[in-house]
N, C-alpha and C. Protein backbone atom coordinates (compact mmCIF):
# COMPACT_ATOMS: atom_id res chain seq x y z
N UNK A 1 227.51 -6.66 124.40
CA UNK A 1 227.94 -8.02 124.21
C UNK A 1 227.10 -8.71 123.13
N UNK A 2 225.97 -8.11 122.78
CA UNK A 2 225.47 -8.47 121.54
C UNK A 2 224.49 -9.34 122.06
N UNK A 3 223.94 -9.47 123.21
CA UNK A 3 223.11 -10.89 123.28
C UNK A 3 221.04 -10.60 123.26
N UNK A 4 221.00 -11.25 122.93
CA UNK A 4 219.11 -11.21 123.05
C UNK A 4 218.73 -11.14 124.15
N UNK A 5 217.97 -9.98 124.93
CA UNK A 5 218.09 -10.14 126.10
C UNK A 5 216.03 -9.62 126.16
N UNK A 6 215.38 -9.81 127.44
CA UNK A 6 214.02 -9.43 127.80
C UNK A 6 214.52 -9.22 129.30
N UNK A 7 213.37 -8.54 129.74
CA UNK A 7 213.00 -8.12 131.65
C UNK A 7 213.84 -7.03 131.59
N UNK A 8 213.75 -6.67 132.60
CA UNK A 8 214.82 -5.73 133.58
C UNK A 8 214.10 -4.46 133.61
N UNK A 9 212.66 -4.63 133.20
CA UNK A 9 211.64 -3.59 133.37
C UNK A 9 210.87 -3.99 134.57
N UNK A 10 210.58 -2.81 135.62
CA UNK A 10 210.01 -2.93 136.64
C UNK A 10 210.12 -4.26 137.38
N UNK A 11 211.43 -4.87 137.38
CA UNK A 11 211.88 -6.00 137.78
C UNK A 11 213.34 -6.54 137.37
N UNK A 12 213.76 -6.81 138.64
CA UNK A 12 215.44 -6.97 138.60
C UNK A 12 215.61 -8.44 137.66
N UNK A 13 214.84 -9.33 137.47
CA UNK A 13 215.52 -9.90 136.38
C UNK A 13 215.87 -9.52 134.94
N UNK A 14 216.63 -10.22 133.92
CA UNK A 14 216.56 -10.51 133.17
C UNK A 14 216.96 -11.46 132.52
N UNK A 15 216.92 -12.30 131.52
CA UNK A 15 216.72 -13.62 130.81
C UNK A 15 217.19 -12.78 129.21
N UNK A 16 218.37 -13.64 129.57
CA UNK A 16 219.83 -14.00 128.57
C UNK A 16 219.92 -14.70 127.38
N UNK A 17 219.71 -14.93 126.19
CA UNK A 17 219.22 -15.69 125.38
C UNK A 17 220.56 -16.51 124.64
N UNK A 18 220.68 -17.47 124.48
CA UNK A 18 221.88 -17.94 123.90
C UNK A 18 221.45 -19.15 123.27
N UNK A 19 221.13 -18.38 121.70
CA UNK A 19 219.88 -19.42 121.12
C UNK A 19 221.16 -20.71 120.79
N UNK A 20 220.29 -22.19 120.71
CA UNK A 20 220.77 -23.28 120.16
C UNK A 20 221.57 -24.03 121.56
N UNK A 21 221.48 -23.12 122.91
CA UNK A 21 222.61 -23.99 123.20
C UNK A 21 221.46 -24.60 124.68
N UNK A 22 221.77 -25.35 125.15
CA UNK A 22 220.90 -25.39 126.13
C UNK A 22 221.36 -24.97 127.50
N UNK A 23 220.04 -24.57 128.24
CA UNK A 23 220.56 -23.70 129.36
C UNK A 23 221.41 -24.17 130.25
N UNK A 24 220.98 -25.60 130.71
CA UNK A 24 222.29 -25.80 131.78
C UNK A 24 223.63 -26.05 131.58
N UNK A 25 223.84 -26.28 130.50
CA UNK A 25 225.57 -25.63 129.47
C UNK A 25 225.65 -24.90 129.77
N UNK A 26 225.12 -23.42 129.56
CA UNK A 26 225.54 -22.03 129.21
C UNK A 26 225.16 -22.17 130.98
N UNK A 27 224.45 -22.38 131.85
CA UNK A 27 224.80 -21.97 133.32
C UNK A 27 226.06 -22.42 133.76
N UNK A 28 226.31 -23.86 133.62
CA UNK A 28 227.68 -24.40 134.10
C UNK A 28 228.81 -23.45 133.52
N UNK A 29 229.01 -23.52 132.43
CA UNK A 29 230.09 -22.44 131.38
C UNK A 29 230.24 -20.90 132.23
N UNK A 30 229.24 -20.21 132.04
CA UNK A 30 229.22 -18.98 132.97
C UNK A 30 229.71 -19.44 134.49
N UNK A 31 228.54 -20.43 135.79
CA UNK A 31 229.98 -20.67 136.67
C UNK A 31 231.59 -20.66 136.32
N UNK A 32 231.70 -21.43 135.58
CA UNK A 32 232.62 -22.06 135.50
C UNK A 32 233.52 -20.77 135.28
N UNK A 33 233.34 -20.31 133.88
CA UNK A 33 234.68 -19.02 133.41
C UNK A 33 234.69 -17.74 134.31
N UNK A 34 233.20 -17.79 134.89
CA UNK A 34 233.24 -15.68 135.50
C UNK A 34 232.59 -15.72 136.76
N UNK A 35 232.45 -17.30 137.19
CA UNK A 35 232.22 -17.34 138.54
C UNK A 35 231.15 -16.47 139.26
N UNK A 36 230.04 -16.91 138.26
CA UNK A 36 228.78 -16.67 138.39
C UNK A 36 227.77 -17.56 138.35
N UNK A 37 226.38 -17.31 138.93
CA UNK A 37 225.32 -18.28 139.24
C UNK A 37 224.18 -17.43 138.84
N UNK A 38 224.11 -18.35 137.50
CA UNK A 38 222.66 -17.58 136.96
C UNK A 38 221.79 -18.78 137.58
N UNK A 39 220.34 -18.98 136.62
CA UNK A 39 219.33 -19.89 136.79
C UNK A 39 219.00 -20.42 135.22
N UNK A 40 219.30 -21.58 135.20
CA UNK A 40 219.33 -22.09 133.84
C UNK A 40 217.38 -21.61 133.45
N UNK A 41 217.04 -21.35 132.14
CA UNK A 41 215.56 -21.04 131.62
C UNK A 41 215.13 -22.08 131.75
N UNK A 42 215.29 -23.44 131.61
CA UNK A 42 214.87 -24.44 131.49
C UNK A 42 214.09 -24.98 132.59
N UNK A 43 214.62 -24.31 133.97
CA UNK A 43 213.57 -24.47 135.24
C UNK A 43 212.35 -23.93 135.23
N UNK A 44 212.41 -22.94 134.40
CA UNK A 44 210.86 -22.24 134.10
C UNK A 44 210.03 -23.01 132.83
N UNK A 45 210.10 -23.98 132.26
CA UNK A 45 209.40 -24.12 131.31
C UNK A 45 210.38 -24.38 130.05
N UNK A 46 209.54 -25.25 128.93
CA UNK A 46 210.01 -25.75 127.86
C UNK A 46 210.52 -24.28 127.00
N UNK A 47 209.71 -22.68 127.66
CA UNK A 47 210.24 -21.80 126.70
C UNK A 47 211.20 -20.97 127.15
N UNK A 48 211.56 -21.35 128.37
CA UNK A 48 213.13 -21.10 128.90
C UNK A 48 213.77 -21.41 128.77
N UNK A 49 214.19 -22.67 127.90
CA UNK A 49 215.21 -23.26 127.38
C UNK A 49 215.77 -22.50 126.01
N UNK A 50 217.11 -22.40 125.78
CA UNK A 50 218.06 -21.45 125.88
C UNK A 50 218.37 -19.97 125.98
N UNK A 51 217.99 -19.72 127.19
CA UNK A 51 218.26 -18.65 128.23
C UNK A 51 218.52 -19.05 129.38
N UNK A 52 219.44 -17.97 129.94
CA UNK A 52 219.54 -17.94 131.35
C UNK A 52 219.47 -16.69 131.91
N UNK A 53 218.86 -16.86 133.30
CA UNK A 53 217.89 -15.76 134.03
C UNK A 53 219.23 -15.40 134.88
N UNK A 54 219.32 -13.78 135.18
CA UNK A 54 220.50 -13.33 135.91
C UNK A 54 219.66 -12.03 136.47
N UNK A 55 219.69 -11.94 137.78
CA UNK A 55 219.56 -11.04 138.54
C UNK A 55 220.25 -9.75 138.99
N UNK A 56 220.09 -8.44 138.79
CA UNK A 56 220.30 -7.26 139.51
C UNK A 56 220.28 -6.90 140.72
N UNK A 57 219.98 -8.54 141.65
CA UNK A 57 219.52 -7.89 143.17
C UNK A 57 221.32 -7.72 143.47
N UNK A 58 221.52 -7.01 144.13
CA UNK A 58 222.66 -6.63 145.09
C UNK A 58 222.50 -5.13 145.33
N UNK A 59 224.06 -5.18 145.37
CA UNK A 59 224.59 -3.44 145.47
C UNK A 59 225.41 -3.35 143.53
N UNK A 60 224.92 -1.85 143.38
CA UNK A 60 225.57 -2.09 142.05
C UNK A 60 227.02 -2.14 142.16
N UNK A 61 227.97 -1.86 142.72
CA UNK A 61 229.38 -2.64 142.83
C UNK A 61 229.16 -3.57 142.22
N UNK A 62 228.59 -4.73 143.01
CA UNK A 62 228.42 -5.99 142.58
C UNK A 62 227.87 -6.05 141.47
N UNK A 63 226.78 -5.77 140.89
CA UNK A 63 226.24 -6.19 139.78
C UNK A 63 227.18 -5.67 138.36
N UNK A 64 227.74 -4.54 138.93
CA UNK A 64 229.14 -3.82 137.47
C UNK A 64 230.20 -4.80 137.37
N UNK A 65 230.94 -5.46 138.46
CA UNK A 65 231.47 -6.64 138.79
C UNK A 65 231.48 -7.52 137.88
N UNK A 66 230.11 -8.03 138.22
CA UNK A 66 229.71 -9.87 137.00
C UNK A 66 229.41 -9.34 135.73
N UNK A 67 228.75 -7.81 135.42
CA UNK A 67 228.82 -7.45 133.49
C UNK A 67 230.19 -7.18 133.45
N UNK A 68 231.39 -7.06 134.13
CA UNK A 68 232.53 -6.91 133.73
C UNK A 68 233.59 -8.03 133.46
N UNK A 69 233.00 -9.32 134.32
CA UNK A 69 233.11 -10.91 134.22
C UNK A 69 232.78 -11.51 133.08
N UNK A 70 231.56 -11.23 132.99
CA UNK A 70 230.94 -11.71 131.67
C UNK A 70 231.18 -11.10 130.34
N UNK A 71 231.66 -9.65 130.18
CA UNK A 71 232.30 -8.72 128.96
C UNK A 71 233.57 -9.53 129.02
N UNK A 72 234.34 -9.80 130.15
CA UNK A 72 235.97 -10.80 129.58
C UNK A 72 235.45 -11.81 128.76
N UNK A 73 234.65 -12.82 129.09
CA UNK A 73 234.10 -14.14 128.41
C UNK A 73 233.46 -14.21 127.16
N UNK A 74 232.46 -13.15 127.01
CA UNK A 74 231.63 -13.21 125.74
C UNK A 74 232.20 -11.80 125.58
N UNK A 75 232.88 -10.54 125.74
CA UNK A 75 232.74 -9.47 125.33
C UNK A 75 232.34 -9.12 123.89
C-alpha cells in the first residue's frame, strides 16, 4: 500500500505514517471507510502526530481481514 510504516518488531504494534495529515482525521476516516479502530499518534506525543498506531493482537483471520479493509481504501 505504499505507506511509511515502523514497529512490528518484537512487538505487535505498528505506527502508520500518513505524513501532512493529522492523526485524528486519518483515525476517524479509517473508522469510518474499513471499520476499523486504530489509535490516533497524537495520544503519544507531539511526534505521533501524523501516524496512526494499529495492532496485530488477535487471531490472524482477523488481522488478514482489516489489511484486506484497508488495501480496498488506500490499496
Amino acid at each position: 500500500m505504499g505507506f511509511e510504516v515502523y514497529g512490528g518488531v518484537n512487538a505487535p504494534y505498528v505506527w502508520v505514517g500518513f505524513e501532512g495529515r493529522p492523526s485524528w482525521d486519518v483515525f476517524a476516516e479509517i473508522l469510518e471507510k474499513c471499520n476499523l479502530v486504530t489509535t490516533p499518534g497524537s495520544g503519544f506525543g507531539p511526534s505521533g502526530e501524523g501516524f496512526v498506531r494499529v495492532s496485530a493482537f488477535g487471531n490472524r483471520s482477523d488481522v488478514e481481514e482489516a489489511i484486506e479493509r484497508l488495501k480496498k481504501v488506500y490499496g
